[in-house]
C-alpha atoms as a PDB file:
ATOM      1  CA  UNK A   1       3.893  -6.506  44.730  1.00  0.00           C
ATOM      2  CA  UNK A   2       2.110 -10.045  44.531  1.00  0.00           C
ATOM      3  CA  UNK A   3       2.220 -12.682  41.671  1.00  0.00           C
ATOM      4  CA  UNK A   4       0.012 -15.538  41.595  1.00  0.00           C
ATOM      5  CA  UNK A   5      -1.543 -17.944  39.080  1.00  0.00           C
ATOM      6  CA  UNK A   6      -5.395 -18.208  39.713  1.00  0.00           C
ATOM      7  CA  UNK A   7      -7.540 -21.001  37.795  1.00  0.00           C
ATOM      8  CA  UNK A   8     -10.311 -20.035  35.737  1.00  0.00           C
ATOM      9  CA  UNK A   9     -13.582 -21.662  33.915  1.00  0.00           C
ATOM     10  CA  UNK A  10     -13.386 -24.123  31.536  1.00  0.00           C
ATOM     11  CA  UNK A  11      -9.576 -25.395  33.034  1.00  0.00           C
ATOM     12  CA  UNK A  12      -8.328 -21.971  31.758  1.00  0.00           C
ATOM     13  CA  UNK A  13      -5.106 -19.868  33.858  1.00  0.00           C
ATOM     14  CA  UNK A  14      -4.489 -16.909  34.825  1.00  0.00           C
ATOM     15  CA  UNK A  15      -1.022 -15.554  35.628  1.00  0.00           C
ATOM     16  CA  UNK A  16      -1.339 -12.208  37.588  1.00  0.00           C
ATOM     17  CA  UNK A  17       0.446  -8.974  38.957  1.00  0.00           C
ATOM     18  CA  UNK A  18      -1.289  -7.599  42.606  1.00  0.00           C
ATOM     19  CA  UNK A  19      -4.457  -9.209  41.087  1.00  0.00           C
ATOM     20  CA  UNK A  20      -4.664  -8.231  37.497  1.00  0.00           C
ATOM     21  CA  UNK A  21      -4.431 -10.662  34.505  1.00  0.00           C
ATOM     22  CA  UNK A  22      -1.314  -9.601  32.885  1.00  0.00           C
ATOM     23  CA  UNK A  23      -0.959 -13.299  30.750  1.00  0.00           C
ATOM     24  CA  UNK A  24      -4.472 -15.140  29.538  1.00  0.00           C
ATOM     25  CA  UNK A  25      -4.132 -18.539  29.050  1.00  0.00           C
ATOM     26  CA  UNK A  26      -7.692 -20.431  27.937  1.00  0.00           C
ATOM     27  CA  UNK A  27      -8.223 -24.293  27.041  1.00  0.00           C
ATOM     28  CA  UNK A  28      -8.949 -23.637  23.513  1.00  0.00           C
ATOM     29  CA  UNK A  29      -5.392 -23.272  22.811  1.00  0.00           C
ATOM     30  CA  UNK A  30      -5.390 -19.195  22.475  1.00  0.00           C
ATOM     31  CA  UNK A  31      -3.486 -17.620  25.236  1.00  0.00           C
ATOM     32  CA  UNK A  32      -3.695 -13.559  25.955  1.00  0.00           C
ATOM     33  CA  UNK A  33      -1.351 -10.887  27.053  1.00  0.00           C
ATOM     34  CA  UNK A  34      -3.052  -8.642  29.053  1.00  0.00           C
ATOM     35  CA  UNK A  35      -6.833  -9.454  28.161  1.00  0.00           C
ATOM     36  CA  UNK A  36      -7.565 -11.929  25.582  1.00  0.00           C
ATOM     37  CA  UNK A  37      -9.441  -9.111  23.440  1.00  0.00           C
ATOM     38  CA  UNK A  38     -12.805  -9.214  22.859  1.00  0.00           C
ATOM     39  CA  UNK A  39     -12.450  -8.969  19.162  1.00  0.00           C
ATOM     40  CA  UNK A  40     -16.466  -8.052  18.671  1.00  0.00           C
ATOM     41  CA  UNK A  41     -15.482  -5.349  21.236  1.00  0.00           C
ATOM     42  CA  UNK A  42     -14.775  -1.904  19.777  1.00  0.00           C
ATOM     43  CA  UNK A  43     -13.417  -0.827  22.678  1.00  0.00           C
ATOM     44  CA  UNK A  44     -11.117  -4.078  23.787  1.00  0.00           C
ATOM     45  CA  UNK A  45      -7.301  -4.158  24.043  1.00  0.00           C
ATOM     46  CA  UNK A  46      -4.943  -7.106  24.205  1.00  0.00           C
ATOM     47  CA  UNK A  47      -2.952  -9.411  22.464  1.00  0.00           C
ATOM     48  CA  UNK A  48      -3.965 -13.041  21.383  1.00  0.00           C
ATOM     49  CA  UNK A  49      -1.996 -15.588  20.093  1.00  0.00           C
ATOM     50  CA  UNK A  50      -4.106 -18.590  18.983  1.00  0.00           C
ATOM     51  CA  UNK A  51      -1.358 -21.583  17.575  1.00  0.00           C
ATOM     52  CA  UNK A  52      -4.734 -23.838  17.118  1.00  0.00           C
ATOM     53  CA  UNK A  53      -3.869 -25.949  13.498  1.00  0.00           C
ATOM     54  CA  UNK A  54      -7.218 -24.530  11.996  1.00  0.00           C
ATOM     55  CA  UNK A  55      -6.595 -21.320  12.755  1.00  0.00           C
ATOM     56  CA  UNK A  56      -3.006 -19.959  13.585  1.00  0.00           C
ATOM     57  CA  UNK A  57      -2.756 -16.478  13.818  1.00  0.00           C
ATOM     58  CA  UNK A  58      -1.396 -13.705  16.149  1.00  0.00           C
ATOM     59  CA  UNK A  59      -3.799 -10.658  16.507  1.00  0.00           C
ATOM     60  CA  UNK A  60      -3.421  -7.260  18.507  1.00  0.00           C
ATOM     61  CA  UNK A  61      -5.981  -5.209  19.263  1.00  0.00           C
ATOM     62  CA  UNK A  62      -6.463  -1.735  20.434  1.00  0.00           C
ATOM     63  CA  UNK A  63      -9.400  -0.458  21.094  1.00  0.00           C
ATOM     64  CA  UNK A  64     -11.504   2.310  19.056  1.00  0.00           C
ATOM     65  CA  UNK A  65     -12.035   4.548  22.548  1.00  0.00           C
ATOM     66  CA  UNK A  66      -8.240   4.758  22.726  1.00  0.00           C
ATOM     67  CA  UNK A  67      -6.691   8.143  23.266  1.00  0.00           C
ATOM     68  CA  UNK A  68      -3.599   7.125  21.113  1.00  0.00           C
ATOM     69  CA  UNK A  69      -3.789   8.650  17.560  1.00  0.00           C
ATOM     70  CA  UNK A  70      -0.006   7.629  16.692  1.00  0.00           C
ATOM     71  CA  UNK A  71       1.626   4.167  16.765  1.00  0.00           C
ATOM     72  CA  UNK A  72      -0.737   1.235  17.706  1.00  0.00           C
ATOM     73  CA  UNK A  73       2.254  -1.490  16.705  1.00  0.00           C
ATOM     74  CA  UNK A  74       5.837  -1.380  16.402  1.00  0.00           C
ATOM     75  CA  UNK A  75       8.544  -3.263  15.611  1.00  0.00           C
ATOM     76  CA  UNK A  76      11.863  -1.734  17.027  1.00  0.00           C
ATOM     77  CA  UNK A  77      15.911  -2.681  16.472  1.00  0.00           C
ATOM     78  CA  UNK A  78      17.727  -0.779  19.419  1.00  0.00           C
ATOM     79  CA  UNK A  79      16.118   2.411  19.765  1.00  0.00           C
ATOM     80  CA  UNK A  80      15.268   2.776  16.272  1.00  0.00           C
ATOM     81  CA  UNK A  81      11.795   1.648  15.035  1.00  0.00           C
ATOM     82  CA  UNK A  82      11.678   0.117  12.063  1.00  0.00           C
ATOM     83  CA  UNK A  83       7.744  -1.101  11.579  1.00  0.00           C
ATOM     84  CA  UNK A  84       4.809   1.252  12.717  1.00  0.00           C
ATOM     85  CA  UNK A  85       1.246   0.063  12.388  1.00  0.00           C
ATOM     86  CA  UNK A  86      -1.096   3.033  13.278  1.00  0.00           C
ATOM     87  CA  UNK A  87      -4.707   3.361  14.431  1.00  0.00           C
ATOM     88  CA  UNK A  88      -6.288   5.007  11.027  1.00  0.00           C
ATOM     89  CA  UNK A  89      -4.739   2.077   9.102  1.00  0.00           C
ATOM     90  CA  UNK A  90      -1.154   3.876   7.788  1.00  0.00           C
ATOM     91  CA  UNK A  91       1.956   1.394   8.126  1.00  0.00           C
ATOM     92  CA  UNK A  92       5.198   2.860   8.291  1.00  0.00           C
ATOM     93  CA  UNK A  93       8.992   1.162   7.451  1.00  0.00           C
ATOM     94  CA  UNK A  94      12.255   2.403   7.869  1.00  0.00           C
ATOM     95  CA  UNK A  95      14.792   0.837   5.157  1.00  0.00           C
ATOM     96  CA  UNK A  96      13.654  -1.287   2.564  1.00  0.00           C
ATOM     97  CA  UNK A  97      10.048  -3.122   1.695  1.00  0.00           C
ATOM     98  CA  UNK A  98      10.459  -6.126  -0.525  1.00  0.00           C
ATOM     99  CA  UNK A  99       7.977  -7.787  -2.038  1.00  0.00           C
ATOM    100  CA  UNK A 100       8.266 -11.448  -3.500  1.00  0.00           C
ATOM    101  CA  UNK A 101       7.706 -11.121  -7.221  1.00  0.00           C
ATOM    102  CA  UNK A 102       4.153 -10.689  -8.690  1.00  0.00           C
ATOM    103  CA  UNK A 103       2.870 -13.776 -10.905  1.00  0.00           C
ATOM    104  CA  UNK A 104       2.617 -12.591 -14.533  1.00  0.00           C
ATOM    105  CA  UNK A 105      -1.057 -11.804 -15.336  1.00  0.00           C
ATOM    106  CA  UNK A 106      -3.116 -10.805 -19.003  1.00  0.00           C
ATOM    107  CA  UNK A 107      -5.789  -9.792 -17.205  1.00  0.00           C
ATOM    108  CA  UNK A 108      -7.658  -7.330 -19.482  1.00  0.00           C
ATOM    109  CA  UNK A 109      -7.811  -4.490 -17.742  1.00  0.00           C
ATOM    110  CA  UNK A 110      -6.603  -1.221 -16.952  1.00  0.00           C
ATOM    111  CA  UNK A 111      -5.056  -1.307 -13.649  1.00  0.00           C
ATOM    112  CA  UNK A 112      -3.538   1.433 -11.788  1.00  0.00           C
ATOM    113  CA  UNK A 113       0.100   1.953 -11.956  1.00  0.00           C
ATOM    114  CA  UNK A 114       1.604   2.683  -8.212  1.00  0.00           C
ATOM    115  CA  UNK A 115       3.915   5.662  -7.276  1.00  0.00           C
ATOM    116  CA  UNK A 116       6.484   7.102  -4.640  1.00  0.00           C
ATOM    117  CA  UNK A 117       5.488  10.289  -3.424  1.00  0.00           C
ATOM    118  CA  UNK A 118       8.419  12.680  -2.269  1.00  0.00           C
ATOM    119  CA  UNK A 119       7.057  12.349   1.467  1.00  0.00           C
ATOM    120  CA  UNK A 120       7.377   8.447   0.378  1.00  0.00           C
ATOM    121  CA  UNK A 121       3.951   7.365   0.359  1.00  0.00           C
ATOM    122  CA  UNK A 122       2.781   4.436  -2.299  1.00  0.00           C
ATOM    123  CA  UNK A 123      -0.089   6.283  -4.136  1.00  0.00           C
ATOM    124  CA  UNK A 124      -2.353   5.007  -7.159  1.00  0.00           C
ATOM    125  CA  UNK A 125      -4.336   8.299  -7.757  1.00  0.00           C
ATOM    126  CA  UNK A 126      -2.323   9.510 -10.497  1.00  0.00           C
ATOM    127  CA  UNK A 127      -4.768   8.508 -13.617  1.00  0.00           C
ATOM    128  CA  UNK A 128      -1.896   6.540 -14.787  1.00  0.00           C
ATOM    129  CA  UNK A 129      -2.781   2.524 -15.372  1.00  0.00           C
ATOM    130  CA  UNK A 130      -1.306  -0.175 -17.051  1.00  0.00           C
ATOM    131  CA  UNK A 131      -3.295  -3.092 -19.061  1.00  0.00           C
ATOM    132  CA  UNK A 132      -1.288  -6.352 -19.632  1.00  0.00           C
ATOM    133  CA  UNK A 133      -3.818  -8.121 -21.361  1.00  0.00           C
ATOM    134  CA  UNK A 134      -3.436  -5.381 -24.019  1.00  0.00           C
ATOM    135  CA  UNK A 135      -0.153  -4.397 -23.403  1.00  0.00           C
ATOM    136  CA  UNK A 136      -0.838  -1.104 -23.205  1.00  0.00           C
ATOM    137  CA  UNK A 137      -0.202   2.064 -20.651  1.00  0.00           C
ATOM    138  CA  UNK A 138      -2.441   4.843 -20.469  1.00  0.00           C
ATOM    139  CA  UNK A 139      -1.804   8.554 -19.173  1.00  0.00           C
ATOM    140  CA  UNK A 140      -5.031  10.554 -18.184  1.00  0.00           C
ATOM    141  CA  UNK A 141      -6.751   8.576 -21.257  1.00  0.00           C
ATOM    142  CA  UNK A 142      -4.402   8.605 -24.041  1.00  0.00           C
ATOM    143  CA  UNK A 143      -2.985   5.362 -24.772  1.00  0.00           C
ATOM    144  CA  UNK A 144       0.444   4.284 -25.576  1.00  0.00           C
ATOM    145  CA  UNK A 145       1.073   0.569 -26.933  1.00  0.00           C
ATOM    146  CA  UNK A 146       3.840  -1.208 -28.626  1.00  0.00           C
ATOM    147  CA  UNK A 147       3.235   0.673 -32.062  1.00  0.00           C
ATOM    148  CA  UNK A 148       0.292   3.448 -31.261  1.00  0.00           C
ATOM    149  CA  UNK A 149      -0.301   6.713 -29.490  1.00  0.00           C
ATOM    150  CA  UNK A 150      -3.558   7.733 -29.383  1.00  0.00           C
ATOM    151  CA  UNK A 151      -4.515  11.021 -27.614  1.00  0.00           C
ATOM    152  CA  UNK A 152      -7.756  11.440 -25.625  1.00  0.00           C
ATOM    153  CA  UNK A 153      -8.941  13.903 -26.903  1.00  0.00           C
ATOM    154  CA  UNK A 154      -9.540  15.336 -30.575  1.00  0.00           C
ATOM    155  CA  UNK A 155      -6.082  16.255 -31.483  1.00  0.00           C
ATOM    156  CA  UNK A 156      -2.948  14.624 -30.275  1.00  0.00           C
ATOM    157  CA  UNK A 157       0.395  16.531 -30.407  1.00  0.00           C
ATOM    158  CA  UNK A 158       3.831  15.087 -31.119  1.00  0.00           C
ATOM    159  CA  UNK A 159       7.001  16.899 -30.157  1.00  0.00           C
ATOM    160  CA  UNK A 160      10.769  16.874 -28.946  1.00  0.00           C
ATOM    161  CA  UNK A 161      11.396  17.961 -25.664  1.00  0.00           C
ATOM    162  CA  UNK A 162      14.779  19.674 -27.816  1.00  0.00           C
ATOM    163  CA  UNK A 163      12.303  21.324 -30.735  1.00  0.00           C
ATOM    164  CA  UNK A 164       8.895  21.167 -28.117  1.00  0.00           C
ATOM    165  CA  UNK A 165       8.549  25.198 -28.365  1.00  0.00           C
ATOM    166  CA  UNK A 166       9.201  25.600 -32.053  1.00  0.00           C
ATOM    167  CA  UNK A 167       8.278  22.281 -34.028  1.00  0.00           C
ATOM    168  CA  UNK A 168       5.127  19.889 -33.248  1.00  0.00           C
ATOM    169  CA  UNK A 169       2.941  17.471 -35.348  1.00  0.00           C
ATOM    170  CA  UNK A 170      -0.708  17.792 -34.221  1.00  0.00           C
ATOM    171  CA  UNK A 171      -2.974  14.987 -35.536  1.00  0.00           C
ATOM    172  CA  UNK A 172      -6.405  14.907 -35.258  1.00  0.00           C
ATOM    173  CA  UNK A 173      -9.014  15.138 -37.773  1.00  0.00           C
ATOM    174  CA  UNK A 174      -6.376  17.143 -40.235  1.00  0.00           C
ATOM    175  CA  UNK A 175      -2.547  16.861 -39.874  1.00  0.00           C
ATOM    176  CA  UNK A 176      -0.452  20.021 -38.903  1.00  0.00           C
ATOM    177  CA  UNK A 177       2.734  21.175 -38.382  1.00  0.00           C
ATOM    178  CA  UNK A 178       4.322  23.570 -36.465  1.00  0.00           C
ATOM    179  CA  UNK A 179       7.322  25.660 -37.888  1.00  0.00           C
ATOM    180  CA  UNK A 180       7.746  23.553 -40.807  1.00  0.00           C
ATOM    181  CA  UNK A 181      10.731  26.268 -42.085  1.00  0.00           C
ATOM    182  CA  UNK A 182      12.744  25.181 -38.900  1.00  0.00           C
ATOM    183  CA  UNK A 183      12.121  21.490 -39.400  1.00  0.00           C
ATOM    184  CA  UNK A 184      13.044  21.884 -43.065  1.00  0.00           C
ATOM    185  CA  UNK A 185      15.973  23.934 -42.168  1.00  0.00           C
ATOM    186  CA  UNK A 186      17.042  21.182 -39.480  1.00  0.00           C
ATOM    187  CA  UNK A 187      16.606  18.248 -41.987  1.00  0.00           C
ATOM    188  CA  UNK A 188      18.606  19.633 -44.689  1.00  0.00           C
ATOM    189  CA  UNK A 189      21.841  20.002 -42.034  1.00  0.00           C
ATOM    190  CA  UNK A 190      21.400  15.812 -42.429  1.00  0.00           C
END
């Protein structure tokens, strides 16, 4: 095995393993592991660190004609890892994510409400949303605010999950009830 450093263009260096690049480092600040990536590339691979004060960033690329389908990234403490960044985009973390705290907003708007999925995916899908300008969440359409429920439909029914099968309020264009001699009955125990 050889090791050498070999000079480049543009004052660049190259610091290489039997006479591949394995470490990139180029005038302009940026310096490469492996390649620098061509980041127009589809098909590039490499890692770039660029400390220049305009524009300070770390980037890792792997490219599109990559065999992988799994973990493009990870993180890892011991053998276990923690952080997974994938190639269709999914990001994966073991233990806990926190977020710093969202500014308060009134946007006017309804805005979808996220969920945990049993597998533990963050979802959005549900038809659930939430609008803080009108303080108000809605489920599939109806609407629930600080003193209103109003269905989505033509009739909206009203129940206790301890009475649901045998006493309801349905109001829609008329109001009915449901088993009025059980409510009645119920009542009059009070």
């Amino acid at each position: 095995m050889s090791t050498g450093l070999r000079a480049g263009t543009n004052n660049d260096g190259y610091l290489q393993v039997n006479g591949t690049d394995i470490l990139t480092a180029l005038s302009s600040g940026k310096i490469g592991i492996g390649t620098t990536p061509d980041w127009a590339s589809a098909t590039s691979t490499g890692i770039e660190l660029n400390p220049a004060a305009a524009t300070n960033w770390i980037g890792i690329k792997n490219s599109s004609a990559s065999t992988v389908t799994n973990t493009a990234f990870q993180v890892m403490y011991g053998t276990d890892t923690t952080v997974s960044f994938k190639n269709n985009g999914d990001a994966t973390f073991t233990g806990s994510l926190t977020i710093d705290a969202v500014a308060g907003t009134n946007t006017n708007s309804a805005l979808p409400v996220l969920f945990q999925t049993a597998a533990g995916v963050i979802e959005g899908g549900s038809g659930l949303t939430y609008n803080p300008g009108g303080d108000t969440l809605s489920v599939n359409g109806a609407v629930i605010g600080v003193n209103t429920f109003r269905g989505a439909g033509n009739t909206a029914i009203l129940s206790c999950a301890n009475f649901s099968s045998t006493c309801s309020i349905a109001v829609g264009s008329i109001i009915t009830t449901e088993a009025i001699e059980h409510l009645t009955s119920y009542l009059h125990r009070y």
